[in-house]
Structure formats: structure tokens, C-alpha cells
N, C-alpha and C. Protein backbone atom coordinates (compact mmCIF):
# COMPACT_ATOMS: atom_id res chain seq x y z
N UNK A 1 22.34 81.49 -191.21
CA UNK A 1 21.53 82.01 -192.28
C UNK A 1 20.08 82.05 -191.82
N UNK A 2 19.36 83.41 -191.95
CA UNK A 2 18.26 83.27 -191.28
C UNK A 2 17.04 83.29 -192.93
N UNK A 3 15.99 82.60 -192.32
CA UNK A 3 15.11 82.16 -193.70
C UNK A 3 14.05 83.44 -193.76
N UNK A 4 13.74 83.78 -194.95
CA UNK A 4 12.59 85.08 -194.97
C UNK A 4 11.94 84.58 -195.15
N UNK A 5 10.56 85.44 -194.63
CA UNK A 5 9.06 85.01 -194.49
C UNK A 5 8.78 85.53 -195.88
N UNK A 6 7.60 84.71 -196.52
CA UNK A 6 7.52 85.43 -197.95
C UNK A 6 6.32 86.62 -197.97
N UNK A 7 6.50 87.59 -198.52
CA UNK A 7 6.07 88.64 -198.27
C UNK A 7 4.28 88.55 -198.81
N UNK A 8 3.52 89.04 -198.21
CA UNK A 8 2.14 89.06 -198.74
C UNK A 8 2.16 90.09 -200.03
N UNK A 9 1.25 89.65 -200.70
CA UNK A 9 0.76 90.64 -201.79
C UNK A 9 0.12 91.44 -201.30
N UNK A 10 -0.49 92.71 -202.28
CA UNK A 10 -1.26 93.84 -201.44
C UNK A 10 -2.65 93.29 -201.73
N UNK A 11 -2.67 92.47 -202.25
CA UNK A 11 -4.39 91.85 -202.22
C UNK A 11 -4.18 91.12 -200.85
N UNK A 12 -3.72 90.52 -200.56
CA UNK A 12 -3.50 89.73 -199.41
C UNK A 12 -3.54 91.14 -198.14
N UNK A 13 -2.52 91.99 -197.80
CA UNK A 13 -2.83 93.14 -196.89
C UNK A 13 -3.75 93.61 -196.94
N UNK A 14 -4.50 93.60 -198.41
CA UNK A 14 -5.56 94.23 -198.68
C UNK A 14 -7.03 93.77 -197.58
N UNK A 15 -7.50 92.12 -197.73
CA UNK A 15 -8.09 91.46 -197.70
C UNK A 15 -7.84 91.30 -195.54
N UNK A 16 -6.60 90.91 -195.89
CA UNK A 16 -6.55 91.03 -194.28
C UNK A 16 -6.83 92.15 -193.39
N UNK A 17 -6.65 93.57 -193.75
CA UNK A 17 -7.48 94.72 -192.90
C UNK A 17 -8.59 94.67 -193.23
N UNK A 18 -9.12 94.18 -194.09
CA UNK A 18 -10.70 93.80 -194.36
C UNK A 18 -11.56 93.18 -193.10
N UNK A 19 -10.76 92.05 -193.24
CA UNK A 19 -11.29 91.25 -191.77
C UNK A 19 -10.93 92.13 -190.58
N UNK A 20 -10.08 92.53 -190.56
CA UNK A 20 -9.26 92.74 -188.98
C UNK A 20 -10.54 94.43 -188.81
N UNK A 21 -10.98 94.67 -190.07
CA UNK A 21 -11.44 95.83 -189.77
C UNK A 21 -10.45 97.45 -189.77
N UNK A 22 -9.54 97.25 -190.34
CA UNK A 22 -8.41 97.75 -190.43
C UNK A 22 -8.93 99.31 -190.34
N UNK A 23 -9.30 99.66 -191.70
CA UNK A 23 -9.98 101.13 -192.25
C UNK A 23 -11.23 101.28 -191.74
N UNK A 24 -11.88 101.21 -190.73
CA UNK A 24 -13.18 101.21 -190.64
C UNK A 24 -13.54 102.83 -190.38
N UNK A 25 -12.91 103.40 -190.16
CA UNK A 25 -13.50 105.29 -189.75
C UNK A 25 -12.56 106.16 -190.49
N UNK A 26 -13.10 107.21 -191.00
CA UNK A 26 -12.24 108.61 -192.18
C UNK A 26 -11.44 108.73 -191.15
N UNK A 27 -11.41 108.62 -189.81
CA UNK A 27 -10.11 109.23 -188.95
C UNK A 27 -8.95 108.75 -189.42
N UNK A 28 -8.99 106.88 -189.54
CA UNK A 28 -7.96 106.24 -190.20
C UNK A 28 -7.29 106.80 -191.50
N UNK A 29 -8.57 106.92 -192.36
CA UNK A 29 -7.83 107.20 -193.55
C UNK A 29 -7.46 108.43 -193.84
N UNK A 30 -7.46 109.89 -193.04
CA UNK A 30 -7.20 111.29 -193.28
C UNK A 30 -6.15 111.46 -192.98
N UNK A 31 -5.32 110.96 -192.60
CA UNK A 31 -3.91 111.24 -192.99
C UNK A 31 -2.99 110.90 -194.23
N UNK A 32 -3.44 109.84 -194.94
CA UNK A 32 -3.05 109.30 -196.02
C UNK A 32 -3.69 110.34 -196.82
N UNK A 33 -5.02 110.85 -196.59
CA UNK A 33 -5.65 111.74 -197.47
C UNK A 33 -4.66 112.93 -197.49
N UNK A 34 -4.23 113.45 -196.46
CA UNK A 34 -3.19 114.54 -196.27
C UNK A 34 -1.76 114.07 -196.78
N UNK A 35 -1.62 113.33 -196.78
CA UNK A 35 -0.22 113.19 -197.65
C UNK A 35 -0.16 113.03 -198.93
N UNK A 36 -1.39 112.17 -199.76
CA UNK A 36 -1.27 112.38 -201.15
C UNK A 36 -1.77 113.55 -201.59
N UNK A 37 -2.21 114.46 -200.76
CA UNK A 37 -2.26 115.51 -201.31
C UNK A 37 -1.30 116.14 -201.32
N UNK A 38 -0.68 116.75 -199.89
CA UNK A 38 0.81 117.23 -200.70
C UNK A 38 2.10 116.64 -201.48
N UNK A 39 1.72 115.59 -201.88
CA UNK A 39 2.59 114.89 -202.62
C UNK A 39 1.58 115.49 -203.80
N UNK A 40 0.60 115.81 -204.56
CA UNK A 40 -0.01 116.50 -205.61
C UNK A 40 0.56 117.56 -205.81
N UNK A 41 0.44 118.45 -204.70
CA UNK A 41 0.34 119.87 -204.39
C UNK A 41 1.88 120.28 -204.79
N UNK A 42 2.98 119.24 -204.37
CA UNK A 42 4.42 119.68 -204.42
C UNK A 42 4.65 119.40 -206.02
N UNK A 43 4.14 118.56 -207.07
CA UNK A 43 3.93 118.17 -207.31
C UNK A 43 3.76 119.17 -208.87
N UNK A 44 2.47 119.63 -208.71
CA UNK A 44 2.23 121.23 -209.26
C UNK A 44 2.52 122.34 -208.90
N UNK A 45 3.31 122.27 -207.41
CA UNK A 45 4.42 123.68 -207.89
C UNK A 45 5.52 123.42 -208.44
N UNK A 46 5.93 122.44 -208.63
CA UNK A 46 7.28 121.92 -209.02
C UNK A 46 7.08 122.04 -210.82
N UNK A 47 5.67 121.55 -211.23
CA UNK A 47 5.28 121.67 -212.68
C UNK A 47 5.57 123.16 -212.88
N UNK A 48 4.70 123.97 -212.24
CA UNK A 48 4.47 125.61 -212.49
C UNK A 48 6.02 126.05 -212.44
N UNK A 49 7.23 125.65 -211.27
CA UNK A 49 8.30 126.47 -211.80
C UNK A 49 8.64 126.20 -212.62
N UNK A 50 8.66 125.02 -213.20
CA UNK A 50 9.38 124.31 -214.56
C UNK A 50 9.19 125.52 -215.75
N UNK A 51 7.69 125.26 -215.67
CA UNK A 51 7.00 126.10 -216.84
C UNK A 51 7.54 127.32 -217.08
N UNK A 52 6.89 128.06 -215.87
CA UNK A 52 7.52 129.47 -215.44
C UNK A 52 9.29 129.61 -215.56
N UNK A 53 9.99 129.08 -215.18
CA UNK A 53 11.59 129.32 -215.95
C UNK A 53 11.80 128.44 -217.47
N UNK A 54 11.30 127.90 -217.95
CA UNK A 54 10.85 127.39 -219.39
C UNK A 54 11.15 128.71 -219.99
N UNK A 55 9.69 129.38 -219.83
CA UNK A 55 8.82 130.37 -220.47
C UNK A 55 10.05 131.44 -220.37
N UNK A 56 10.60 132.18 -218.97
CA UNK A 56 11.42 133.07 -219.04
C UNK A 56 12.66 132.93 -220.11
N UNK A 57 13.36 131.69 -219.98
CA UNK A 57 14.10 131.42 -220.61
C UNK A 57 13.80 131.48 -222.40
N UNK A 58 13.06 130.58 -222.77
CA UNK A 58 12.71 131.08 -224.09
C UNK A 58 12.51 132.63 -224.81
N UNK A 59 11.41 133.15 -223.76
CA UNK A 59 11.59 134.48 -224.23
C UNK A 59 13.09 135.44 -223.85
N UNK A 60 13.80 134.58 -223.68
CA UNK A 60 15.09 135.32 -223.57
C UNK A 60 15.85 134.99 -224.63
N UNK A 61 16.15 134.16 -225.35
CA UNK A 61 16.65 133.23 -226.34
C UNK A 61 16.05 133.59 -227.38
N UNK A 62 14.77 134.01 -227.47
CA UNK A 62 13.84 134.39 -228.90
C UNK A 62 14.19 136.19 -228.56
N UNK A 63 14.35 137.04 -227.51
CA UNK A 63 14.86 138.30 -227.98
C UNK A 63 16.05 138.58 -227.92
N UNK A 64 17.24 137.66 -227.88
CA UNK A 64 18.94 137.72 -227.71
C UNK A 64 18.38 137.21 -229.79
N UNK A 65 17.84 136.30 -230.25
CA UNK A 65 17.86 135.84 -231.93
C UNK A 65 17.73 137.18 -232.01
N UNK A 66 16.45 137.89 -231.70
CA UNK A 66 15.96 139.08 -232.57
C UNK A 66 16.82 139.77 -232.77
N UNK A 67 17.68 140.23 -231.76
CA UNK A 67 18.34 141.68 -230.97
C UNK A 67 19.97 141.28 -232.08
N UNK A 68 20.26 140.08 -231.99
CA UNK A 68 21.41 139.91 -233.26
C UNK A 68 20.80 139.80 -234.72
N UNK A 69 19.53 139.32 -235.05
CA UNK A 69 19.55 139.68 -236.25
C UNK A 69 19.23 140.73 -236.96
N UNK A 70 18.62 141.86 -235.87
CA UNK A 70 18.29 143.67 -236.32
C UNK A 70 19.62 143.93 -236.41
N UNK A 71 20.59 143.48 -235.22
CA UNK A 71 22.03 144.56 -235.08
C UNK A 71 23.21 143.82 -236.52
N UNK A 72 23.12 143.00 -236.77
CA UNK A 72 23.78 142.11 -237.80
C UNK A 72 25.04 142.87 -237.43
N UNK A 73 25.61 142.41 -236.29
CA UNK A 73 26.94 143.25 -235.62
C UNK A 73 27.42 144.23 -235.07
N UNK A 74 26.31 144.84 -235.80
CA UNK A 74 26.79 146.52 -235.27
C UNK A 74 26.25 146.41 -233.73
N UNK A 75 27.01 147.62 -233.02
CA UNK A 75 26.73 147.52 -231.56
C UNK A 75 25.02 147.86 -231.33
N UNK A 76 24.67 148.43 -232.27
CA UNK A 76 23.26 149.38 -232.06
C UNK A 76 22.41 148.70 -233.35
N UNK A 77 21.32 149.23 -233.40
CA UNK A 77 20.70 148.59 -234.41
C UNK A 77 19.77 149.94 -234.69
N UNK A 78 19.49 150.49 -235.97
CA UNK A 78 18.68 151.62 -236.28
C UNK A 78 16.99 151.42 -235.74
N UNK A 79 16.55 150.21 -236.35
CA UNK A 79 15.24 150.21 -235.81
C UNK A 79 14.39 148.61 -236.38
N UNK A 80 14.22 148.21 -235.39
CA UNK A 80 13.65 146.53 -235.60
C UNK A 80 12.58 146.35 -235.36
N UNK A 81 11.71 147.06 -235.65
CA UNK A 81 10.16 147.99 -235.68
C UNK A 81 9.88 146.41 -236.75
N UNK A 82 10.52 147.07 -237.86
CA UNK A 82 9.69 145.81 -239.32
C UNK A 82 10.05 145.09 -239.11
N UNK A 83 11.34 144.39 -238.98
CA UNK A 83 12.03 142.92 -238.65
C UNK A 83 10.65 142.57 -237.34
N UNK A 84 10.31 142.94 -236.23
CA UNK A 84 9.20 142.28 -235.29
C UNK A 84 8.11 141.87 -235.78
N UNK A 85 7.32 142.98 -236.61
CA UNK A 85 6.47 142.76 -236.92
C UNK A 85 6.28 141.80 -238.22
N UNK A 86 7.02 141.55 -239.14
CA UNK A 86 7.18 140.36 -240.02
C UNK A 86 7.72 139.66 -239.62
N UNK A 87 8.23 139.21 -238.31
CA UNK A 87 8.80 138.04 -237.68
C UNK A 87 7.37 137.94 -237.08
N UNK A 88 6.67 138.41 -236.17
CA UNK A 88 5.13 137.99 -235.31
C UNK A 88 4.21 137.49 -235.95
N UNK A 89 4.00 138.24 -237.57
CA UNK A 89 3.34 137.86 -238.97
C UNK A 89 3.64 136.14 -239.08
N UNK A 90 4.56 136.11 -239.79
CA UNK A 90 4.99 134.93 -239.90
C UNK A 90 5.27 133.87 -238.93
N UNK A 91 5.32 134.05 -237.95
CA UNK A 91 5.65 132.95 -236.47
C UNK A 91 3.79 132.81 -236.50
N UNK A 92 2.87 133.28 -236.14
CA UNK A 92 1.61 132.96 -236.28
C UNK A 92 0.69 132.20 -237.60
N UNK A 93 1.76 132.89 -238.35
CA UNK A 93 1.54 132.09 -239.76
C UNK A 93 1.30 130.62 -239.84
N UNK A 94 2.77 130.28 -239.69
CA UNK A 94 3.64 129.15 -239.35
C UNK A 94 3.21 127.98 -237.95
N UNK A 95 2.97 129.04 -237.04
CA UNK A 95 3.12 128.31 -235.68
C UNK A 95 2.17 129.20 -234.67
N UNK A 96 0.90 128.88 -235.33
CA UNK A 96 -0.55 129.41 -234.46
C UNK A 96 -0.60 129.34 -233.37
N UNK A 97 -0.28 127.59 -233.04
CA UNK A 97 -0.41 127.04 -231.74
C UNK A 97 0.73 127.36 -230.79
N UNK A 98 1.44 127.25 -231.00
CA UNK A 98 2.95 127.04 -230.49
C UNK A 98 3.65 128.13 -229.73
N UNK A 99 3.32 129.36 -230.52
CA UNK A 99 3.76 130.92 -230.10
C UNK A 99 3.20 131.43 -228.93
N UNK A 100 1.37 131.25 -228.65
CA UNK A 100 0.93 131.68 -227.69
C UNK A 100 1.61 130.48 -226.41
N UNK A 101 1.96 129.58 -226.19
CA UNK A 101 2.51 128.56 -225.09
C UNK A 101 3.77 129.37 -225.09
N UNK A 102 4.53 129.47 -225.97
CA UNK A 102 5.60 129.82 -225.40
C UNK A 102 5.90 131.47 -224.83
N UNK A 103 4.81 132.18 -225.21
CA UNK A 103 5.05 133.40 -224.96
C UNK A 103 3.92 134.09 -225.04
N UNK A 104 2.68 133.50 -224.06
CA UNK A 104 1.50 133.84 -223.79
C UNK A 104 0.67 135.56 -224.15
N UNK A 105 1.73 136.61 -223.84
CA UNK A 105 1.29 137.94 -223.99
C UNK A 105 1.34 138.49 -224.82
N UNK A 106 2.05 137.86 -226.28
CA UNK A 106 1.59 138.64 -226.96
C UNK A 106 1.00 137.96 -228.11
N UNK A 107 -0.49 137.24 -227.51
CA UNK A 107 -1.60 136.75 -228.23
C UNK A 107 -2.25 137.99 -229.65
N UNK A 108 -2.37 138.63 -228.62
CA UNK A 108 -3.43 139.81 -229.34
C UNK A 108 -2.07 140.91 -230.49
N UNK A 109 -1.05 140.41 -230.51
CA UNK A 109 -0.05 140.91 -231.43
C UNK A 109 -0.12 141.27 -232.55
């Protein structure tokens, strides 16, 4: 059975490159600088696709609702001209904030 050494704290690693002089020049520390950055960077593209297939998706789901409740079965639908526009009325009404996040373009609606 072999015995473990007990591990230092990071105040302790901390304190000891202190002395030893550990970090003393940006040369040392620019690689760490380069890695938490792309650990950021991956980070917020990974946010942005989220968003970006979020966003597609919803507005697909909010015009598959529309597109069945103009057609109320029928294969075709005559014209969902008024059903949009008193659905856009009322969704801004209701949900000021909420509408432009989920479906940014048509603010000025």
C-alpha cells in the first residue's frame, strides 16, 4: 500500500511560484491567455448556434400553428391576410418583449 502525499491548496501553489518566481514574464502567461480565450470564443459560438437553431425552429412551429389554423383542414386556405395581422396585433399586445427575441424581423410589423 503506497501512502499519498497530501495535495497543496492553490493558495499554497499559489504562494510557492511566488517565491520560486514562477510567472515572472507575459511570455509565461500567454499561453494560458490563449487558451481561455478559446475556451470563450468556443464558448459563444456554441451560444450563437443554440440561439440561431432556437430561433429557426420557433419560427417554424409559430408558422406550421398559423398555416393549420387559416386552413382549419382544408388542404388550402383562402386567405390568412386577417388571421396575421390580428394575430401580430395581439402577440405585441400581449407579449411586447418576447415576440421581437423570438422572431427579431418582424419588429417594425
Amino acid at each position: 500500500m503506497t501512502s499519498r502525499r497530501p495535495r497543496a491548496s492553490p493558495k499554497e501553489v499559489s504562494a510557492a511560484r511566488r517565491q520560486s518566481g514562477g510567472l515572472t514574464s507575459t511570455r509565461d502567461i500567454a499561453p494560458l491567455v490563449e487558451r481561455v480565450v478559446a475556451i470563450i470564443e468556443e464558448a459563444q459560438s456554441r451560444v450563437i448556434r443554440t440561439v440561431n437553431s432556437s430561433t429557426v425552429l420557433a419560427a417554424w412551429h409559430i408558422g406550421r400553428e398559423i398555416v393549420e389554423f387559416v386552413q382549419r383542414g382544408a388542404p388550402r386556405a383562402e386567405s390568412g391576410e386577417q388571421v396575421l395581422e390580428a394575430g401580430w396585433s395581439r402577440l405585441f399586445r400581449e407579449k411586447p418583449a418576447v415576440l421581437p427575441q423570438v422572431l427579431p424581423d418582424v419588429r417594425g410589423t
